[in-house]
N, C-alpha and C. Protein backbone atom coordinates (compact mmCIF):
# COMPACT_ATOMS: atom_id res chain seq x y z
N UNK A 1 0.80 -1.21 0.00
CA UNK A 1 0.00 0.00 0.00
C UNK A 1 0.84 1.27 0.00
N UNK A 2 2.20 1.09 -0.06
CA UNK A 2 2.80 2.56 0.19
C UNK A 2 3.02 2.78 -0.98
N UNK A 3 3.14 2.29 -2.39
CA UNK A 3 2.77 2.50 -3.75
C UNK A 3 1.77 3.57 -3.73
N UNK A 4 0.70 3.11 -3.35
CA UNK A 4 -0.75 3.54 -3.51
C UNK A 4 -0.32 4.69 -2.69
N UNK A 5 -0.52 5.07 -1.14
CA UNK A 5 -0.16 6.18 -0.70
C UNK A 5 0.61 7.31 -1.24
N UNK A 6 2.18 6.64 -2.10
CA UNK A 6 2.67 7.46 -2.72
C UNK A 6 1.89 8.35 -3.95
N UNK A 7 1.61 7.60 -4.71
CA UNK A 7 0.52 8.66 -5.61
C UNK A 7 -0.78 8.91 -5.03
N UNK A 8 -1.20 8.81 -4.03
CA UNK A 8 -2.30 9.72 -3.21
C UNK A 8 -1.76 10.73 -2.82
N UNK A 9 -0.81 10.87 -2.11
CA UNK A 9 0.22 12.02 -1.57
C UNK A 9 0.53 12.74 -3.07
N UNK A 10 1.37 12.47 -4.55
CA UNK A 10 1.46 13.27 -5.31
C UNK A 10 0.25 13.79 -5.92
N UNK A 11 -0.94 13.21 -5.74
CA UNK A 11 -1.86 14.06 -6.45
C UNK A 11 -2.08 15.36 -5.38
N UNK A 12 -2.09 15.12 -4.22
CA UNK A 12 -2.31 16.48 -3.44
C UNK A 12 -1.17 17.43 -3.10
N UNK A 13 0.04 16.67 -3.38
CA UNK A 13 0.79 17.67 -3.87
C UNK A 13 0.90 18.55 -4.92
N UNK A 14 0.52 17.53 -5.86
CA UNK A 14 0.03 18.37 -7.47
C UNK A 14 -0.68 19.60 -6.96
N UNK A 15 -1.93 19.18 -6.65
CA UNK A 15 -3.22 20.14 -6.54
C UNK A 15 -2.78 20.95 -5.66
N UNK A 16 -1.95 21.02 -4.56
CA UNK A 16 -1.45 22.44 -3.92
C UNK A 16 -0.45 22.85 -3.89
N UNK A 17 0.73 22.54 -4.79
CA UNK A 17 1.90 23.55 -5.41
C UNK A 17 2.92 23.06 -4.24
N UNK A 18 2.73 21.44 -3.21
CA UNK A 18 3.54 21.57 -2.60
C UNK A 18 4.67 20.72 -2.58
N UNK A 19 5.90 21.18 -2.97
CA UNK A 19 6.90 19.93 -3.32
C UNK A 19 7.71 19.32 -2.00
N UNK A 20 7.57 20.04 -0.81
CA UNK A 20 7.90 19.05 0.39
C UNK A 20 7.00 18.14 0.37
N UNK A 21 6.05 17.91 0.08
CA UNK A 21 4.70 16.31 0.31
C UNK A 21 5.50 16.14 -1.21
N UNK A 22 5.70 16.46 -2.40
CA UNK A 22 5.86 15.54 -3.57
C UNK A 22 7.92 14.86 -3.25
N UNK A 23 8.25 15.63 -2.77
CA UNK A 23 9.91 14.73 -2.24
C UNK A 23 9.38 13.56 -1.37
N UNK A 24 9.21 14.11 -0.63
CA UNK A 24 8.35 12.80 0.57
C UNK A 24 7.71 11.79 0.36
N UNK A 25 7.00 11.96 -0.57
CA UNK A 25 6.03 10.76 -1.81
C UNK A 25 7.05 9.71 -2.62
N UNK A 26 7.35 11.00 -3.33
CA UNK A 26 8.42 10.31 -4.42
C UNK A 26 9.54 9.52 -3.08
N UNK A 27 10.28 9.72 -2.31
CA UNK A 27 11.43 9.33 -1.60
C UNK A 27 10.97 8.29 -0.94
N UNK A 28 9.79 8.35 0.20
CA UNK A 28 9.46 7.18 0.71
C UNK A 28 8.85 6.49 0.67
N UNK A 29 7.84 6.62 -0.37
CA UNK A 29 6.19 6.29 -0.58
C UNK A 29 6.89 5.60 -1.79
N UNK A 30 7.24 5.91 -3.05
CA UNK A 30 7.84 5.64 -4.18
C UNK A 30 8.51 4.73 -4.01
N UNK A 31 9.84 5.88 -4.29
CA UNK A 31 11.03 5.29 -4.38
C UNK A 31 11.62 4.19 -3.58
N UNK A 32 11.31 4.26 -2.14
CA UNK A 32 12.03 3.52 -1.38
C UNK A 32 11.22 1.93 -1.33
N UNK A 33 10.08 2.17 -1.03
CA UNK A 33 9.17 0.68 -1.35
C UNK A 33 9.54 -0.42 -2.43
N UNK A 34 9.49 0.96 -3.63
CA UNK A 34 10.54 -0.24 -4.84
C UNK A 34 11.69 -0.79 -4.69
N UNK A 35 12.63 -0.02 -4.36
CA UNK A 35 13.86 -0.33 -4.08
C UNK A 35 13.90 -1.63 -3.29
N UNK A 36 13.27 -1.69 -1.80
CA UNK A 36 13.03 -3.01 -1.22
C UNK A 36 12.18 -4.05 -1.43
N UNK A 37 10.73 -3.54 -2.44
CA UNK A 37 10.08 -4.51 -2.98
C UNK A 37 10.18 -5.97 -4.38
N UNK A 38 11.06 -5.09 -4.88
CA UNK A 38 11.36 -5.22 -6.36
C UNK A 38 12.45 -6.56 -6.28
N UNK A 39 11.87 -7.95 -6.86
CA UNK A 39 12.96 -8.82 -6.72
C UNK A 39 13.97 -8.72 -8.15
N UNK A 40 15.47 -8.59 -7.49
CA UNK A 40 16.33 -8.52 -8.52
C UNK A 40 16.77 -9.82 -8.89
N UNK A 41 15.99 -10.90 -8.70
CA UNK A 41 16.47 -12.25 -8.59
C UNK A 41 15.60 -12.45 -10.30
N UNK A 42 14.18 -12.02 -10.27
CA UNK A 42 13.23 -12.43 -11.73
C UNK A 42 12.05 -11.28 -11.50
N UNK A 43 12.43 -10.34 -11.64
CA UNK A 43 11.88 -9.20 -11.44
C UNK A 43 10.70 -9.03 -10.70
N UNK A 44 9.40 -8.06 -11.19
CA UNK A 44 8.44 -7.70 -10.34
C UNK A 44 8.45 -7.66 -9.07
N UNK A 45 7.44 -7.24 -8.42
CA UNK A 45 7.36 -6.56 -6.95
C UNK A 45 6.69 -8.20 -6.42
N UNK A 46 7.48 -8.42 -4.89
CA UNK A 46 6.68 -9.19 -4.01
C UNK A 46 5.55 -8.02 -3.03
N UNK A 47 4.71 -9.09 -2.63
CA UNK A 47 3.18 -8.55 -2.14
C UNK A 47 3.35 -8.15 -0.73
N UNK A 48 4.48 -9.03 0.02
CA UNK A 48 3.86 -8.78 1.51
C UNK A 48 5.46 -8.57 1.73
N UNK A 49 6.17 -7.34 2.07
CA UNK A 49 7.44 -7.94 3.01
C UNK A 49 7.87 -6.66 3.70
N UNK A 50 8.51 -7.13 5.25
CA UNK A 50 8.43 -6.28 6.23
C UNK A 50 9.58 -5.04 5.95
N UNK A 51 10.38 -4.57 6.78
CA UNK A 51 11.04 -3.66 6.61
C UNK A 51 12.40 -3.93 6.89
N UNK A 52 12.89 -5.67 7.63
CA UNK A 52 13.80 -6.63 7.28
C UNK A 52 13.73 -7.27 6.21
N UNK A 53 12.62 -7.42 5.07
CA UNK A 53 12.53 -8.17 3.97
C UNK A 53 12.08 -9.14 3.92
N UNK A 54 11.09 -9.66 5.19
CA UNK A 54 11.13 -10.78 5.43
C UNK A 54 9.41 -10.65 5.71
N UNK A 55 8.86 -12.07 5.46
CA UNK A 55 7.08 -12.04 4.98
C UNK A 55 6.99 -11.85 6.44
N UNK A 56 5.88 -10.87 6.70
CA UNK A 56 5.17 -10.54 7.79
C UNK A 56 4.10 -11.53 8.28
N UNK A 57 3.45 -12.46 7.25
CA UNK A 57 2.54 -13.65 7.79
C UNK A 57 2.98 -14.43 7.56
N UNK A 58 1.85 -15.37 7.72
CA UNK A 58 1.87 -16.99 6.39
C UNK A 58 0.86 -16.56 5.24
N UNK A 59 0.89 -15.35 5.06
CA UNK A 59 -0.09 -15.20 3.75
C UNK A 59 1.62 -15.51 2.29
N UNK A 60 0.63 -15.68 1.64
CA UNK A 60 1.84 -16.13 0.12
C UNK A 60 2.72 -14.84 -0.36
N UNK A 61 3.74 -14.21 0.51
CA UNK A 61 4.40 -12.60 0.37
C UNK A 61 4.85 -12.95 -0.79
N UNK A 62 5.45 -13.93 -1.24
CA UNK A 62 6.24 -14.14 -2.62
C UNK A 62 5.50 -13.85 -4.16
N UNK A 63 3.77 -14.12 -3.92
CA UNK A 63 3.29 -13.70 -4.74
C UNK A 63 3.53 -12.40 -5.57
N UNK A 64 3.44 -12.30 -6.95
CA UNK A 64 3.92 -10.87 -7.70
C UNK A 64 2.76 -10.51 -8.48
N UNK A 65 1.30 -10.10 -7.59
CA UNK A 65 -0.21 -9.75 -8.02
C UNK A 65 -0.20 -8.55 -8.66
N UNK A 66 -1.11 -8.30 -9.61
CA UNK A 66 -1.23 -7.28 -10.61
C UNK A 66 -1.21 -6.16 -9.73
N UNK A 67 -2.02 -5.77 -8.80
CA UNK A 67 -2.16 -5.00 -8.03
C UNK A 67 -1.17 -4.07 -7.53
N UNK A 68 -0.07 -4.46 -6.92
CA UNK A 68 1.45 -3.56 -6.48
C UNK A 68 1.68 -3.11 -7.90
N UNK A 69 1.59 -4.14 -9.26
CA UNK A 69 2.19 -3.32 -10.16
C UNK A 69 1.94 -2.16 -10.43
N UNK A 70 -0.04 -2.62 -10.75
CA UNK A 70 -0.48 -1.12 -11.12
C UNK A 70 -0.08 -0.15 -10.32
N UNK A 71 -0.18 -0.02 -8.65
CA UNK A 71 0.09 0.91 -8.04
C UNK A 71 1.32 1.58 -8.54
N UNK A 72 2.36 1.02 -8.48
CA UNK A 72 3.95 1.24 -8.84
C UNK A 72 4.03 1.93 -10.34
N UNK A 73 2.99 1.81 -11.19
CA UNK A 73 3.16 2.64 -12.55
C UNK A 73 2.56 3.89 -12.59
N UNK A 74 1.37 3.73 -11.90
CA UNK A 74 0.62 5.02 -11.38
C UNK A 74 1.31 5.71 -10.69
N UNK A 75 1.94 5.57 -9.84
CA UNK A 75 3.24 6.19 -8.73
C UNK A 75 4.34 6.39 -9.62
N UNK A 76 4.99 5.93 -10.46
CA UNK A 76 6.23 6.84 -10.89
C UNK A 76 5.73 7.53 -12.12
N UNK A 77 4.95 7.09 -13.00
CA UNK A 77 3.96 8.09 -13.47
C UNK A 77 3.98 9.33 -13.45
N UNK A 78 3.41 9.46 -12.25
CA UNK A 78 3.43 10.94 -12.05
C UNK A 78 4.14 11.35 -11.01
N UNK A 79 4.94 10.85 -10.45
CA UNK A 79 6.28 11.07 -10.16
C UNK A 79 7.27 11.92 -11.30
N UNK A 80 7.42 11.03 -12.26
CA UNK A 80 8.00 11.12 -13.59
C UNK A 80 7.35 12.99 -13.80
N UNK A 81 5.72 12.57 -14.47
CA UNK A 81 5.04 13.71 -14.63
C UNK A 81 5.42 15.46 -14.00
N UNK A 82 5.20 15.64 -12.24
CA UNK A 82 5.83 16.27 -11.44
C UNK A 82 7.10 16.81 -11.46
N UNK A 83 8.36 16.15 -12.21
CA UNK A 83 9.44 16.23 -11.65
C UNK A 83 10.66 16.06 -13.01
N UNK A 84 10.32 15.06 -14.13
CA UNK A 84 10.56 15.83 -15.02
C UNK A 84 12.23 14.43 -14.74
N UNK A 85 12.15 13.57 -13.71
CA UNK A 85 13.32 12.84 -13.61
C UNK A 85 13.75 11.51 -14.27
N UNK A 86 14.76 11.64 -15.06
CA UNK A 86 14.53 10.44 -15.91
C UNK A 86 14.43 9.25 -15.02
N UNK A 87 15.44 8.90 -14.19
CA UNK A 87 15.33 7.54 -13.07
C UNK A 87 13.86 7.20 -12.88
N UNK A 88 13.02 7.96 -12.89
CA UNK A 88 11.46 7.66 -12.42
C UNK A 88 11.17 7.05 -13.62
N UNK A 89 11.20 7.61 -14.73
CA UNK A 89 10.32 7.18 -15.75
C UNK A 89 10.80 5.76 -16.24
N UNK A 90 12.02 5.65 -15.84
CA UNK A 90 13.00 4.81 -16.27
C UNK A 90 12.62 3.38 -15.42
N UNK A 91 12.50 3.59 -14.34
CA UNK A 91 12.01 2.52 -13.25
C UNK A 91 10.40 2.14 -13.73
N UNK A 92 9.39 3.36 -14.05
CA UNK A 92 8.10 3.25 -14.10
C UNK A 92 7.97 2.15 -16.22
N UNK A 93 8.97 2.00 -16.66
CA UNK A 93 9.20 1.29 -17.57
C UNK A 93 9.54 -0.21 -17.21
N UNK A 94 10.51 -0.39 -15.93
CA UNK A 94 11.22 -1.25 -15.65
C UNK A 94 9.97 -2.51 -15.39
N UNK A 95 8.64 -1.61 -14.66
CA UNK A 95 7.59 -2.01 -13.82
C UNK A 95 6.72 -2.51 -15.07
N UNK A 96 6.92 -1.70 -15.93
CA UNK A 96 5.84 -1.63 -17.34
C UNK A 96 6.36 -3.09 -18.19
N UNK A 97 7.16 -3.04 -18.13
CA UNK A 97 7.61 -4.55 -19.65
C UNK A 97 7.48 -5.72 -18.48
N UNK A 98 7.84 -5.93 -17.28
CA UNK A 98 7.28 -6.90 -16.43
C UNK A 98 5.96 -7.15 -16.31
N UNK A 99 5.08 -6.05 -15.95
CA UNK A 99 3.29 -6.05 -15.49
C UNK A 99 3.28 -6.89 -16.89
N UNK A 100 3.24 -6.09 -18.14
CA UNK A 100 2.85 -6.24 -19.12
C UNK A 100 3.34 -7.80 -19.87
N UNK A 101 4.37 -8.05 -19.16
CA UNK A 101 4.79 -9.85 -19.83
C UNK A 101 4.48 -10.45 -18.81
N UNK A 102 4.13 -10.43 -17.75
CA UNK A 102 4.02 -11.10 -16.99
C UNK A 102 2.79 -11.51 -16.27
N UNK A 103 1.61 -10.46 -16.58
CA UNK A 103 0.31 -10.33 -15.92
C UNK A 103 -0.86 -10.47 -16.94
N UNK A 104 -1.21 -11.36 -17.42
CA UNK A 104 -2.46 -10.94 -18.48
C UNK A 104 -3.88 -11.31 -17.34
């Protein structure tokens, strides 16, 4: 869900001109979720994992559900949009040829 939060936070940053909430979005909401979500082993995002990396239940964390993706494209999106940074758009691609081969 911090995908999702992150572009909830940039749209109301959008709408009120404020770029301390759009750094904050983009940095921890964004950026940083991917960074620890994102398996570099066979790509896409796992579903459930704590802030050691490690599954918080016995629910299936390893799963890689459409759901985080979409969030994660919508989020650098307009990340990207906002800010004008290639790394965003560049990552929000990385997310895009995975969802898209990987999720029908």
């Amino acid at each position: 869900h911090a995908l999702e939060a992150g572009w909830f936070l940039l749209q109301y940053a959008a709408e009120n001109d404020n770029k301390k909430i759009q750094r904050t979005a983009i940095e921890k909401f964004v950026e940083l979720p991917y960074e620890r979500g994102w398996d570099t082993d066979h790509g896409g995002l796992f579903y459930f994992l704590d802030v050691d990396g490690h599954c918080p239940t016995q629910l299936e964390w390893s799963m890689k559900l459409w759901w985080p993706h979409s969030e994660a494209l919508v989020a650098f999106l307009m990340a990207y949009s906002q800010t004008k940074k290639p790394e965003l758009l560049e990552k929000f691609f990385k997310v895009y040829e995975y969802t898209f081969s990987h999720v029908s």
